[in-house]
N, C-alpha and C. Protein backbone atom coordinates (compact mmCIF):
# COMPACT_ATOMS: atom_id res chain seq x y z
N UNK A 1 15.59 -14.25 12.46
CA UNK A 1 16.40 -14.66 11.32
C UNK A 1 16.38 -16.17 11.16
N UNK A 2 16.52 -16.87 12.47
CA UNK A 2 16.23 -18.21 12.16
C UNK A 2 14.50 -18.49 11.55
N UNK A 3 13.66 -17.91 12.12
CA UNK A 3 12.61 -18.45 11.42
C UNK A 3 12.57 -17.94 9.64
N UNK A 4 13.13 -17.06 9.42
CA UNK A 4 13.60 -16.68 7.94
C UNK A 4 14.15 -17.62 6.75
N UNK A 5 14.66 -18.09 7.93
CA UNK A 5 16.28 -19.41 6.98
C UNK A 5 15.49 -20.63 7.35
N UNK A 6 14.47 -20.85 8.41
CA UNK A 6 13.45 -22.44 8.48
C UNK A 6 12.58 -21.96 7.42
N UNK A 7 12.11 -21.23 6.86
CA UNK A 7 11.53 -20.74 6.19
C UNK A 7 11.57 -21.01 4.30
N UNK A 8 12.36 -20.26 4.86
CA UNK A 8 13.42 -20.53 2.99
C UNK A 8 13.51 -21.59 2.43
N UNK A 9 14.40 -22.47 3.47
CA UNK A 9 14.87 -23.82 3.08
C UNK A 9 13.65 -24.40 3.01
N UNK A 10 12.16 -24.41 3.57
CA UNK A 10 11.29 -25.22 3.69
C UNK A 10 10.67 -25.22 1.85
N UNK A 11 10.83 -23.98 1.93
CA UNK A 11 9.81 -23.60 0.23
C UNK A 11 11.00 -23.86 -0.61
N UNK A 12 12.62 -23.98 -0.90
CA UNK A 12 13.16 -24.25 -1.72
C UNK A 12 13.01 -22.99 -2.83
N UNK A 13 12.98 -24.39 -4.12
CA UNK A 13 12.73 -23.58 -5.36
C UNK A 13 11.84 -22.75 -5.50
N UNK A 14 10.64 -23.40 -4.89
CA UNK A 14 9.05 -22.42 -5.03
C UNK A 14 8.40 -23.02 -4.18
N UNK A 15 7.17 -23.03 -3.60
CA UNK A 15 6.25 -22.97 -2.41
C UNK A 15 5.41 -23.91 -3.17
N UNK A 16 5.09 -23.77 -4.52
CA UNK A 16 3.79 -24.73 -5.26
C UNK A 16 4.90 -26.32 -5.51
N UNK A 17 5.59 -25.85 -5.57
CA UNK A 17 6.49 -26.95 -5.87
C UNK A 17 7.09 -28.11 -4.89
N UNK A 18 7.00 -27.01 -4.08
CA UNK A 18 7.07 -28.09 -2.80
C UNK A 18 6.06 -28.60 -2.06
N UNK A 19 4.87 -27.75 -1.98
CA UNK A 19 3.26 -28.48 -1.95
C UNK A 19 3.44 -29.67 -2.40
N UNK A 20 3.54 -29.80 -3.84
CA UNK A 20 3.13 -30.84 -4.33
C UNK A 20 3.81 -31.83 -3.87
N UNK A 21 5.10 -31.81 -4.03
CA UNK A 21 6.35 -32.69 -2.89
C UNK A 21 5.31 -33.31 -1.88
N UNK A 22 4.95 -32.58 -1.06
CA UNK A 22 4.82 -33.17 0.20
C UNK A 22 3.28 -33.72 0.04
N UNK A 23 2.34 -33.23 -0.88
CA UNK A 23 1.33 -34.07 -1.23
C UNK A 23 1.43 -35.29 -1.92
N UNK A 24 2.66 -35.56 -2.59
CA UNK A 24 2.55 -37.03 -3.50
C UNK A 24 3.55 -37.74 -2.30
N UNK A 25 4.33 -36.99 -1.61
CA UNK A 25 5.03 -38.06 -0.55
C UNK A 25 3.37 -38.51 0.41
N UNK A 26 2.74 -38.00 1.07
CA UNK A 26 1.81 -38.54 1.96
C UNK A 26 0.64 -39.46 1.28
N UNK A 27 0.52 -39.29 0.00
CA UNK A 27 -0.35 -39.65 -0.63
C UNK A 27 -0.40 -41.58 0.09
N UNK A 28 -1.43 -42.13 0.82
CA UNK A 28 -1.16 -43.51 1.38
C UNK A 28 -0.85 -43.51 2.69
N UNK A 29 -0.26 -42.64 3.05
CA UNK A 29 0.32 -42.42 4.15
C UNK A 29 -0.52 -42.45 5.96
N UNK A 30 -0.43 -43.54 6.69
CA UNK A 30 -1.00 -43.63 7.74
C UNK A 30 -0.97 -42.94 8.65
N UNK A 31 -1.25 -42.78 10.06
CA UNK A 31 -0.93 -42.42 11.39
C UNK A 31 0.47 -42.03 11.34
N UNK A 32 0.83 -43.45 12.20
CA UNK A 32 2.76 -43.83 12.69
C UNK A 32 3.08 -43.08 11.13
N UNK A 33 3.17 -43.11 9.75
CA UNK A 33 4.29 -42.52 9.08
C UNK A 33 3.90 -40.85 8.84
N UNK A 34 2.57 -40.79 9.08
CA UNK A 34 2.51 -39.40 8.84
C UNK A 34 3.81 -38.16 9.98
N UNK A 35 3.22 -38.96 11.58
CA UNK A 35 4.07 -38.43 12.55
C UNK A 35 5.81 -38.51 11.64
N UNK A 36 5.85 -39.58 11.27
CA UNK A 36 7.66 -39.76 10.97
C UNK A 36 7.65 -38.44 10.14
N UNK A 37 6.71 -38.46 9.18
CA UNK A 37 6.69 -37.67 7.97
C UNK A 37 7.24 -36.11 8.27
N UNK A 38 6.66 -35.84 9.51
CA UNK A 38 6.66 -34.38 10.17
C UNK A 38 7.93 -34.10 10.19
N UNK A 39 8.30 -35.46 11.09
CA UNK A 39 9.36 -34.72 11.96
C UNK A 39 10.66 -34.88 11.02
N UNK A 40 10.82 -36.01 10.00
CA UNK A 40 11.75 -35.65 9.24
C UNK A 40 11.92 -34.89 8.10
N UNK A 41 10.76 -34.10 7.89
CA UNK A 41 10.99 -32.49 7.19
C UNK A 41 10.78 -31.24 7.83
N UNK A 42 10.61 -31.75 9.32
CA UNK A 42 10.53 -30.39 10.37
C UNK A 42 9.62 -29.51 10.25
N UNK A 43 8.41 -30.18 9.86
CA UNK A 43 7.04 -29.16 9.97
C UNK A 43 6.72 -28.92 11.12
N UNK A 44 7.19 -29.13 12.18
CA UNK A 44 6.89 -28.28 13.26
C UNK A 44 7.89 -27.01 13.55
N UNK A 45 9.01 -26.74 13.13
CA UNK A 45 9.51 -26.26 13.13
C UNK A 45 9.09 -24.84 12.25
N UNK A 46 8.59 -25.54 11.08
CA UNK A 46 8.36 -24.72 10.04
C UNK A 46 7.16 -24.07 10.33
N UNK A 47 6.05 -24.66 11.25
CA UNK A 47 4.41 -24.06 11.32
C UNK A 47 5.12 -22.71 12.65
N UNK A 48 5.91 -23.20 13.13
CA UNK A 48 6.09 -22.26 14.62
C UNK A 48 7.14 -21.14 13.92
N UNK A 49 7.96 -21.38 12.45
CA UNK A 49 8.87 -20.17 11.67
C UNK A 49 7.88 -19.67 11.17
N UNK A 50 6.36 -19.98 10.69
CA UNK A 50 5.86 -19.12 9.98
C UNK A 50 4.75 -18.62 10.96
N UNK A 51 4.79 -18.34 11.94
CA UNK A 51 3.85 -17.78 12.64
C UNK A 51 5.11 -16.78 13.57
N UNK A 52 6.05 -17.00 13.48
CA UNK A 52 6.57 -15.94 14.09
C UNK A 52 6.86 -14.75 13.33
N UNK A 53 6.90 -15.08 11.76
CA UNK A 53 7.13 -14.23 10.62
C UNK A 53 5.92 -13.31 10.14
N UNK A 54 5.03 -14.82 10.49
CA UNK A 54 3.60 -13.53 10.61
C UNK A 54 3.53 -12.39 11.01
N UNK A 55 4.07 -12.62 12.89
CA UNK A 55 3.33 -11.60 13.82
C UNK A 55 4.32 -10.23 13.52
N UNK A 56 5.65 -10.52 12.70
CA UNK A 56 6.42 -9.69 12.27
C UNK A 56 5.75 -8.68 10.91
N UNK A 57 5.57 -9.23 10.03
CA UNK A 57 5.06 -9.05 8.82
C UNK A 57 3.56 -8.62 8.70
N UNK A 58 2.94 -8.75 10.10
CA UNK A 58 1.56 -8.48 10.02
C UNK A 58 2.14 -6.67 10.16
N UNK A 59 3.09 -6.07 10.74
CA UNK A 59 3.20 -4.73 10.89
C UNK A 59 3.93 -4.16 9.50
N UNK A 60 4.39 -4.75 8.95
CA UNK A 60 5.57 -4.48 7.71
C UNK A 60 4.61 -3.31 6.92
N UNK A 61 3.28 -2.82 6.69
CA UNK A 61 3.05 -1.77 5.87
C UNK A 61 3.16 -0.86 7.28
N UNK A 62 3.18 -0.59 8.01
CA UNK A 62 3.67 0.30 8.93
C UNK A 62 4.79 0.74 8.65
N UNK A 63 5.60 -0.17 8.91
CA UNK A 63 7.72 -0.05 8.58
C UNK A 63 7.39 0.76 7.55
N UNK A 64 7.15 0.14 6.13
CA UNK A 64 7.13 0.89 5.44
C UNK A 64 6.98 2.04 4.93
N UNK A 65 5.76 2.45 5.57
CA UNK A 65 5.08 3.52 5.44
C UNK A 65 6.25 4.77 6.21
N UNK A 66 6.35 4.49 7.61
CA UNK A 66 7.58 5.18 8.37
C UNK A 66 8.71 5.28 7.74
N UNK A 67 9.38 4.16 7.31
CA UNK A 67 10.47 4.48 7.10
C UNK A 67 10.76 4.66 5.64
N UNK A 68 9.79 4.86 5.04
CA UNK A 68 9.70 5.69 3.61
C UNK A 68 9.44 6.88 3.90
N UNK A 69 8.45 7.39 4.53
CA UNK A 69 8.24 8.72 4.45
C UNK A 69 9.72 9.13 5.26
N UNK A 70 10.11 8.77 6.04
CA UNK A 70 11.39 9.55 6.70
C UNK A 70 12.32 9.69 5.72
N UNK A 71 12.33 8.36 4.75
CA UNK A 71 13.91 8.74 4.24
C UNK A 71 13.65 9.93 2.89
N UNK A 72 11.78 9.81 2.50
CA UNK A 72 11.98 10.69 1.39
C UNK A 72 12.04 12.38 1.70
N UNK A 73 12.41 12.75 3.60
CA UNK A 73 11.99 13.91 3.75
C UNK A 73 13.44 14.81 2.64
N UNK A 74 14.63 13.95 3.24
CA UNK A 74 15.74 15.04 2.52
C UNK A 74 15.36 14.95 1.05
N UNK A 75 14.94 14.27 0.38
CA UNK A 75 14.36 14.70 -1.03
C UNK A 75 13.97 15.33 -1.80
N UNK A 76 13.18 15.60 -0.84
CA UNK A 76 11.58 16.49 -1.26
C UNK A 76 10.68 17.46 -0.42
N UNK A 77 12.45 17.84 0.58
CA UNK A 77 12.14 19.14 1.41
C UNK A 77 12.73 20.23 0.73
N UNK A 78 12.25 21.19 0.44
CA UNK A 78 13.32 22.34 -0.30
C UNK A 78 14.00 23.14 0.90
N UNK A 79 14.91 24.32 0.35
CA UNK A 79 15.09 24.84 1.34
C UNK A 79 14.04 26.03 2.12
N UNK A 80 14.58 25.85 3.38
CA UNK A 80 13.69 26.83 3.96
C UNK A 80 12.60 26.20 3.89
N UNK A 81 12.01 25.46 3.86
CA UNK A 81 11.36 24.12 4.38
C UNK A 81 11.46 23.46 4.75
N UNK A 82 9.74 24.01 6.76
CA UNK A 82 9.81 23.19 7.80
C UNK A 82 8.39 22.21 8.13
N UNK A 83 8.57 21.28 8.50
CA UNK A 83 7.78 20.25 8.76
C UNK A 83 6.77 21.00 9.88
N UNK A 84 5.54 20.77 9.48
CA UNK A 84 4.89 21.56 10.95
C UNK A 84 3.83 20.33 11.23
N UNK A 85 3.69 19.35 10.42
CA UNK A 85 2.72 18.12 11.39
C UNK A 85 3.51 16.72 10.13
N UNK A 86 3.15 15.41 10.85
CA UNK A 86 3.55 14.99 10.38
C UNK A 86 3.56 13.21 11.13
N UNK A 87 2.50 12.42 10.10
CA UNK A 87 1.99 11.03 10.29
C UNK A 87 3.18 9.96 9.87
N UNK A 88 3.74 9.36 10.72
CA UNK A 88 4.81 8.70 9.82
C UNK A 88 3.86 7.31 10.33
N UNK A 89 2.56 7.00 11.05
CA UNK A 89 2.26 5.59 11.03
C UNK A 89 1.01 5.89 10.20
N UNK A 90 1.04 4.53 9.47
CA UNK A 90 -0.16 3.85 8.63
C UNK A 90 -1.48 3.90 8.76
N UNK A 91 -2.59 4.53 8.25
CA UNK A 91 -3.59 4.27 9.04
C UNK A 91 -4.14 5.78 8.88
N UNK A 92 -5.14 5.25 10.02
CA UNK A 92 -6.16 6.73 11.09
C UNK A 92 -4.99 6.83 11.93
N UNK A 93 -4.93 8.39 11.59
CA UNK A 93 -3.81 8.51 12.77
C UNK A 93 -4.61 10.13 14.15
N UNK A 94 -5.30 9.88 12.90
CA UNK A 94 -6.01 11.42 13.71
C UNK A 94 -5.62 12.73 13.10
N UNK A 95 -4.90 12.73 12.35
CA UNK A 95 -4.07 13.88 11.36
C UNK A 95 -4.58 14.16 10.18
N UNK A 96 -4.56 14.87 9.82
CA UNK A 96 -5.20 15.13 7.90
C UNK A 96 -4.47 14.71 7.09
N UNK A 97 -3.51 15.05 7.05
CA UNK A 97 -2.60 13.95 6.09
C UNK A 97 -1.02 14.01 6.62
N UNK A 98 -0.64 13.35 5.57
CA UNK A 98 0.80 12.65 6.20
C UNK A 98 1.96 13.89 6.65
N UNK A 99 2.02 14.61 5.39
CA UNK A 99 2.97 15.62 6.04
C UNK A 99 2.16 16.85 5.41
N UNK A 100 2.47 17.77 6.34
CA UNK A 100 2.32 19.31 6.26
C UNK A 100 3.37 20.01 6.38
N UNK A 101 3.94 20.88 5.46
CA UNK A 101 4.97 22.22 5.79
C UNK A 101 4.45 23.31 5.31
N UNK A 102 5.36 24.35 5.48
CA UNK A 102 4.96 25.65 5.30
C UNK A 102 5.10 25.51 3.90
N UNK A 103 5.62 24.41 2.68
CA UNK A 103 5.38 25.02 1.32
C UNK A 103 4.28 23.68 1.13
N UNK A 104 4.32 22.56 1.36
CA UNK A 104 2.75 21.53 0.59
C UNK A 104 2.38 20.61 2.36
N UNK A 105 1.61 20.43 1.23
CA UNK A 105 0.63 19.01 2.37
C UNK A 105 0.93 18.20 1.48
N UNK A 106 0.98 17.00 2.20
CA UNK A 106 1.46 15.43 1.21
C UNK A 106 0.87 14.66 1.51
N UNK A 107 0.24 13.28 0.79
CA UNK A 107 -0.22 12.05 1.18
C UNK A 107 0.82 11.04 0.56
N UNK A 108 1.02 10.23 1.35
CA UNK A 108 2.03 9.00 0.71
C UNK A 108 1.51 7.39 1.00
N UNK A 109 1.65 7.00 -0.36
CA UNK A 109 0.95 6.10 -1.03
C UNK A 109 1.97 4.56 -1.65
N UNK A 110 2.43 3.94 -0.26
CA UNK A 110 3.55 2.80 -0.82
C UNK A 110 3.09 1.68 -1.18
N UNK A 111 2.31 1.76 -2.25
CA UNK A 111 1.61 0.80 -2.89
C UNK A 111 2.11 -0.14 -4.05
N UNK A 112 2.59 -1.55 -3.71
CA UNK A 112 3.22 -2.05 -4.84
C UNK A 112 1.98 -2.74 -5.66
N UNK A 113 1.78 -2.03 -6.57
CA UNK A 113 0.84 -2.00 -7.99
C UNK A 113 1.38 -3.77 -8.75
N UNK A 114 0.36 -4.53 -8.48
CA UNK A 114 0.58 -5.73 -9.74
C UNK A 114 -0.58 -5.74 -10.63
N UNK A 115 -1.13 -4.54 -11.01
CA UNK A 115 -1.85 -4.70 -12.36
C UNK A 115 -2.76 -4.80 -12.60
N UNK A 116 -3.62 -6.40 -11.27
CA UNK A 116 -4.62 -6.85 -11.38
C UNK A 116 -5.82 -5.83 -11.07
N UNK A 117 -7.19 -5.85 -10.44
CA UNK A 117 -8.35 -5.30 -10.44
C UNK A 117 -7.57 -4.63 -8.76
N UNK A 118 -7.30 -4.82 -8.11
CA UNK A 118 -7.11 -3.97 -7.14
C UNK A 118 -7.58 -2.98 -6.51
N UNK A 119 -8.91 -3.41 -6.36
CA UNK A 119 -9.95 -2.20 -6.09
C UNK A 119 -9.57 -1.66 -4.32
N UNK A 120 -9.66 -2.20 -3.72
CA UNK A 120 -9.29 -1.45 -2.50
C UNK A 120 -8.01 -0.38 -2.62
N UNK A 121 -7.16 -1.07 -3.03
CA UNK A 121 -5.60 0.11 -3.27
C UNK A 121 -6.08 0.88 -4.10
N UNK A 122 -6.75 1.05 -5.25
CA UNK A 122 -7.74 1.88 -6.15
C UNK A 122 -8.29 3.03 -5.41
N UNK A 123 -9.28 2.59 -3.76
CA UNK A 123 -9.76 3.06 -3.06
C UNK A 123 -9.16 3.95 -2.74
N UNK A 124 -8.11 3.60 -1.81
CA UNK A 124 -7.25 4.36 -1.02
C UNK A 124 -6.57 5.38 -1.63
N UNK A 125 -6.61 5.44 -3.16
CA UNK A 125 -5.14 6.02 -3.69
C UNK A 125 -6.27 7.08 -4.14
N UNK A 126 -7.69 6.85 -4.03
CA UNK A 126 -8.26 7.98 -4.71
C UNK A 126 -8.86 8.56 -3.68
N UNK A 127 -9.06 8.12 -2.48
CA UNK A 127 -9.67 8.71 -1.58
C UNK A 127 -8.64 9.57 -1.02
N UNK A 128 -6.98 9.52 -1.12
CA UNK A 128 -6.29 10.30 -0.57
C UNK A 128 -6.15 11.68 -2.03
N UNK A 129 -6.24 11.25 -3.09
CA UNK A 129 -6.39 12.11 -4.23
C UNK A 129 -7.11 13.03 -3.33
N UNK A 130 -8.57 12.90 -3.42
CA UNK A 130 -10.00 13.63 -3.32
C UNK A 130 -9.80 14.50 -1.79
N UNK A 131 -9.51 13.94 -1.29
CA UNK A 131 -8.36 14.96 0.58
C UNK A 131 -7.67 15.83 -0.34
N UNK A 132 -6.50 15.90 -0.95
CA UNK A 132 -5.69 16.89 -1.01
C UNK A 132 -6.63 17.75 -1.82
N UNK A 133 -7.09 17.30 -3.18
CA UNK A 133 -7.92 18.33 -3.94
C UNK A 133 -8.86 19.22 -3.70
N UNK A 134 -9.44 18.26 -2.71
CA UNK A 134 -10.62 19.47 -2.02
C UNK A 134 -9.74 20.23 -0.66
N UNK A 135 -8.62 20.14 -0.20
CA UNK A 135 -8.15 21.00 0.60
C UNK A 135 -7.85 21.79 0.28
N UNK A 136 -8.34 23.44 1.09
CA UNK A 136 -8.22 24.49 0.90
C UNK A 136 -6.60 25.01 1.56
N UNK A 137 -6.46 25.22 0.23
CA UNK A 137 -4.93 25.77 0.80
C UNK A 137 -3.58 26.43 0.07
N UNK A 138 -3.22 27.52 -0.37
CA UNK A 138 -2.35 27.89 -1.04
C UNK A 138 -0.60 27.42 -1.25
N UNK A 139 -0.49 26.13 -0.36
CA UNK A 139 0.48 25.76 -0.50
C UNK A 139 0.32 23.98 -1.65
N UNK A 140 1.67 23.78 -2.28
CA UNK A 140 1.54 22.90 -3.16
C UNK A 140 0.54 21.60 -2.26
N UNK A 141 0.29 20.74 -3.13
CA UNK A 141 -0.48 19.64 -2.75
C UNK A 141 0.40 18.32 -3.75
N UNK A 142 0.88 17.32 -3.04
CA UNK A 142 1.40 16.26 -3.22
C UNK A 142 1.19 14.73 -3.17
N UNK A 143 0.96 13.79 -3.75
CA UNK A 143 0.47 12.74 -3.95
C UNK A 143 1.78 12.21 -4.10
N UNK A 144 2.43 11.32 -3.73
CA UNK A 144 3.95 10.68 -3.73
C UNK A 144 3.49 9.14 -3.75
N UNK A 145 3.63 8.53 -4.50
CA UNK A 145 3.64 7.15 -5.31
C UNK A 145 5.16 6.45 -5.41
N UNK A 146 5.70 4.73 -5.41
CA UNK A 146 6.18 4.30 -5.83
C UNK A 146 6.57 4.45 -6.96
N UNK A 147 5.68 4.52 -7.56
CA UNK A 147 5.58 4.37 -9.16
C UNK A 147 4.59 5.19 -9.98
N UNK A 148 4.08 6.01 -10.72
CA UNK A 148 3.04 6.47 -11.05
C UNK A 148 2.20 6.09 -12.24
N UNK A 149 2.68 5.19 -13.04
CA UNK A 149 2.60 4.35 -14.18
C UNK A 149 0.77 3.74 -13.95
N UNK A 150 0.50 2.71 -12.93
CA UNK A 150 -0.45 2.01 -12.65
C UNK A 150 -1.67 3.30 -11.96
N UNK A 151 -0.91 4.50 -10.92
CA UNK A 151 -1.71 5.52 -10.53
C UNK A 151 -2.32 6.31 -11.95
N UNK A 152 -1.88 6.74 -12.46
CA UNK A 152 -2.40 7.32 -13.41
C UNK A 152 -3.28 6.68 -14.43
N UNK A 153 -3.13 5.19 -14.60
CA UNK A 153 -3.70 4.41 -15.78
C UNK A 153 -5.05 4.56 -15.14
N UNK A 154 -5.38 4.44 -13.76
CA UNK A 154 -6.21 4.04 -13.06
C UNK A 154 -6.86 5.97 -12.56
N UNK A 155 -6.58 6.45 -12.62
CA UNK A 155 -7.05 8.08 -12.70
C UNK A 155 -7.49 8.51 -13.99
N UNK A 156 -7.26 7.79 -15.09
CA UNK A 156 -7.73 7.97 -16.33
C UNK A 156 -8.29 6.62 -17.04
N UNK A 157 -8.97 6.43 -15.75
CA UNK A 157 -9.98 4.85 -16.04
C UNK A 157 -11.17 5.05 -16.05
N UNK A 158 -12.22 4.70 -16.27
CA UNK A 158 -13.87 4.97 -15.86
C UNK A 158 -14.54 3.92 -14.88
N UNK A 159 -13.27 3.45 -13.71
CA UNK A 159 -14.10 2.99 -12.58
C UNK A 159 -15.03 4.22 -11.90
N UNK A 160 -16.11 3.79 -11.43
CA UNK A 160 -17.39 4.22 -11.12
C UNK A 160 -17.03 5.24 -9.53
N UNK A 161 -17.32 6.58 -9.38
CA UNK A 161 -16.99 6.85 -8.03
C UNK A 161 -17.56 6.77 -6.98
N UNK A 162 -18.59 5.99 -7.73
CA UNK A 162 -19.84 5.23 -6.22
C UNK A 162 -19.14 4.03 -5.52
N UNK A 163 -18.39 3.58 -7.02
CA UNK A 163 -17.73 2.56 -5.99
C UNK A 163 -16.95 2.86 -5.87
N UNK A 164 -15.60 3.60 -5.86
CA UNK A 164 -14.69 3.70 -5.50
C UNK A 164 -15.12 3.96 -3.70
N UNK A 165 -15.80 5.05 -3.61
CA UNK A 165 -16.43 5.47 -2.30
C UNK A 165 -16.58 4.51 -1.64
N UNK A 166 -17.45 3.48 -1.95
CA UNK A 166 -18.47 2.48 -1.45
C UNK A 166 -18.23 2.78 -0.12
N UNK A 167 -16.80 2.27 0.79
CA UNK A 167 -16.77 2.67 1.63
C UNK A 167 -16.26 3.27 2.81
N UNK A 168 -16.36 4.84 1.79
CA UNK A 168 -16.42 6.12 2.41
C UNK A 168 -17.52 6.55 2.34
N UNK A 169 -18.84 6.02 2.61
CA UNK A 169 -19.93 7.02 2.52
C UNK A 169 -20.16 8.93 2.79
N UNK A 170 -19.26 8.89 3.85
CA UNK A 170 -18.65 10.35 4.20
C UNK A 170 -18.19 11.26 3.12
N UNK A 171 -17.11 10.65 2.64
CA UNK A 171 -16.37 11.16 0.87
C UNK A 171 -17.15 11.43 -0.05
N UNK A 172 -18.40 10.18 -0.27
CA UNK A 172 -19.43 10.45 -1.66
C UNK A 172 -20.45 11.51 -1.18
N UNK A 173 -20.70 11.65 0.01
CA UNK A 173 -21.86 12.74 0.29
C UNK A 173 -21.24 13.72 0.31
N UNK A 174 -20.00 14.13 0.68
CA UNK A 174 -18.92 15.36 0.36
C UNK A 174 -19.15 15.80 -1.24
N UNK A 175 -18.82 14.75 -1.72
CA UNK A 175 -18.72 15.08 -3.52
C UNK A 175 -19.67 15.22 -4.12
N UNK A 176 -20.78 14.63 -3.32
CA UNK A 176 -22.20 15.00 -3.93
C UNK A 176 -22.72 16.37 -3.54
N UNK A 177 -22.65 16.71 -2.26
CA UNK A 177 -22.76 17.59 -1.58
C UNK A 177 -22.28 19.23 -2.75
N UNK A 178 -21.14 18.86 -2.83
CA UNK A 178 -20.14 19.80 -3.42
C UNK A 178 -20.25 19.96 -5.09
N UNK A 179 -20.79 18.83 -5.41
CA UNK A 179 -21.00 19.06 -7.06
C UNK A 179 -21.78 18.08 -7.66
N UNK A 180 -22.92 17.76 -6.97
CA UNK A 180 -24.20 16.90 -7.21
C UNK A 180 -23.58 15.82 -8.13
N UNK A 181 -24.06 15.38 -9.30
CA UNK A 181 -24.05 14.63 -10.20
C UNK A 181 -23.04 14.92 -11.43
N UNK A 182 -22.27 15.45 -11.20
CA UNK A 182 -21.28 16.41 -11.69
C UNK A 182 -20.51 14.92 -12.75
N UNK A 183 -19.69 14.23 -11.73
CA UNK A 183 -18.66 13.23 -11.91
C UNK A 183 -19.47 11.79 -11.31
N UNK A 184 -19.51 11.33 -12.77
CA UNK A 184 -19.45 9.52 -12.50
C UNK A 184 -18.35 8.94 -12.26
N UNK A 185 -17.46 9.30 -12.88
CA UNK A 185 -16.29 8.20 -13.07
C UNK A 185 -14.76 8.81 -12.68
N UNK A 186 -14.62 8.07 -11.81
CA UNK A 186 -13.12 8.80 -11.60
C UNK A 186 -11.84 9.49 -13.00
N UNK A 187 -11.92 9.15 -13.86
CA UNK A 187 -11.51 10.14 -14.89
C UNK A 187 -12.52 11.55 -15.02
N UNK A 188 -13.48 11.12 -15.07
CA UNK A 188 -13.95 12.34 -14.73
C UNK A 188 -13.63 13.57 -13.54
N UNK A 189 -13.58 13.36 -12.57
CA UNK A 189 -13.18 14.29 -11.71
C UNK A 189 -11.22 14.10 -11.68
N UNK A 190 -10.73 13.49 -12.22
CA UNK A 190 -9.53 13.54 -12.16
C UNK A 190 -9.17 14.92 -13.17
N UNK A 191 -9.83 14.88 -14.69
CA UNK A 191 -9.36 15.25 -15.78
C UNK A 191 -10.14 16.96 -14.49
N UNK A 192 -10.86 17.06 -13.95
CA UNK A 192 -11.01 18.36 -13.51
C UNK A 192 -10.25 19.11 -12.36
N UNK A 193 -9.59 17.79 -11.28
CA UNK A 193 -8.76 18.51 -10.27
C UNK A 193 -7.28 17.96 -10.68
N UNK A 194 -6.78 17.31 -11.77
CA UNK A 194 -5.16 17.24 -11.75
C UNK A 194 -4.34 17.96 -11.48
N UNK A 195 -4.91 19.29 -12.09
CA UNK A 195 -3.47 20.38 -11.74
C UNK A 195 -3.53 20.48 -10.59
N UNK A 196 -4.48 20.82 -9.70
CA UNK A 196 -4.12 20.67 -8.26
C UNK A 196 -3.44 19.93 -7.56
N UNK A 197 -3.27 18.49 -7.83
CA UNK A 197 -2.53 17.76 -6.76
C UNK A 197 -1.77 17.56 -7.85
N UNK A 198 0.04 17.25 -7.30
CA UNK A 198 0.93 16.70 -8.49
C UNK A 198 1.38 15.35 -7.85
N UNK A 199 1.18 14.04 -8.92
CA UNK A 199 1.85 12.79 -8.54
C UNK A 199 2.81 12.68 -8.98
N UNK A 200 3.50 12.52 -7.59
CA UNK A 200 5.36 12.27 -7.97
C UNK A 200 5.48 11.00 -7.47
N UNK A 201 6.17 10.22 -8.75
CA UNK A 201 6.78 8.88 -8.56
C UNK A 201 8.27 8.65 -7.80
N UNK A 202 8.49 8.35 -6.62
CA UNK A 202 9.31 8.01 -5.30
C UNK A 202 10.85 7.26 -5.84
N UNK A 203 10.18 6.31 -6.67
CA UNK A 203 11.48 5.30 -7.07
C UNK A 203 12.27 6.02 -7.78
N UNK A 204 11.92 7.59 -8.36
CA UNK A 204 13.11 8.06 -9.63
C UNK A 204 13.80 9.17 -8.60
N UNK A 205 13.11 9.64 -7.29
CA UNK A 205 14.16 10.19 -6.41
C UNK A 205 14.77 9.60 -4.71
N UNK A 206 13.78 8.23 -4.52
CA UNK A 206 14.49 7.75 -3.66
C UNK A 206 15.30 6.69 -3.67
N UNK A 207 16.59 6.43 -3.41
CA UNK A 207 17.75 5.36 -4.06
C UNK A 207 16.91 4.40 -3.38
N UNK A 208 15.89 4.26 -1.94
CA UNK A 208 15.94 3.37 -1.34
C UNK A 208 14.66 1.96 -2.67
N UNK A 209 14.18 2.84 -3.60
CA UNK A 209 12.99 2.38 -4.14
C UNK A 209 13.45 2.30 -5.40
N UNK A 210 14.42 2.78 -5.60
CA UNK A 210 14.57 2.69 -7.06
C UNK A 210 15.29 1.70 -8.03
């Protein structure tokens, strides 16, 4: 918490704003005043708050990931629905997907969407699509999103599914494998497996997101 609050106070109003601060203060600036310079705005203080915030924050899509999927279980468990596997860390976990019960399989996807080209989160959000759709299985199939606004714009886009794949080479020889030349473009194979998987947006039933 203290490196939080050395933190804060260091960036102020804004972080570019205070760059510049401290670039037009040194601007001339020698040896002997640079040292003064440090120590009377506590950049050492501040290089050793932001490296402890790092080693914190380097795990934070983990947290997330855990402690989202836990809190959305009372949600979007019905009754008489039991959990029979179930990934609450980030990643390869060695599991097929995040949760399994006796009524769906789920992938969960805490992706905060800003709009831009975002091709890796693009990646991920379609490579977990293309898992549930091709899984064989009579129970529902679930895609659980923040938001579904940016997922869907981007499922009914004509990015290329060579690249989306790029690299999953495993995934594109699956899809090739399975339906040759079928689908170029991820709208394309979307507009053919949607009904299968349903994307539910998180923030309109979890208070913690919404």
């Amino acid at each position: 918490m203290k490196a939080v609050e050395c933190l804060a106070g260091f960036q102020g109003a804004g972080l570019t704003q205070r760059i510049r601060q401290l670039e037009s203060s040194l601007y001339g600036v020698g040896c002997d005043s640079a040292a003064n310079f440090c120590s009377q705005n506590n950049l050492g203080d501040v290089l050793r708050s932001a490296y402890i915030v790092k080693r914190v924050a380097g795990q934070i899509n983990v947290v997330i990931h855990t402690a989202g999927i836990a809190l959305s279980l009372q949600f979007i468990l019905r009754e008489g629905e039991k959990i029979k596997s179930l990934s609450l860390g980030a990643g390869n976990t060695g599991k097929a997907f995040d949760l399994e019960t006796n009524f769906q399989v789920a992938e969960f996807k805490f992706i905060d969407w800003q709009g831009g080209s975002e091709t890796i989160r693009q990646n991920a959000l379609f490579k977990g699509f293309y898992q549930l759709a091709e899984y064989e299985t009579t129970r529902n199939k679930c895609l659980y999103v923040i938001d579904d606004r940016y997922p869907l714009k981007f499922f009914n886009g004509r990015r290329a599914i060579k690249s989306v794949f790029s690299r999953f080479p495993a995934l594109l020889a699956n899809l090739r494998q399975r339906y040759g030349d079928r689908f170029s473009t991820v709208r394309d194979y979307y507009s053919f497996r949607k009904s299968d998987v349903s994307i539910i947006a998180l923030k309109q039933i979890l208070p913690a997101l919404a």
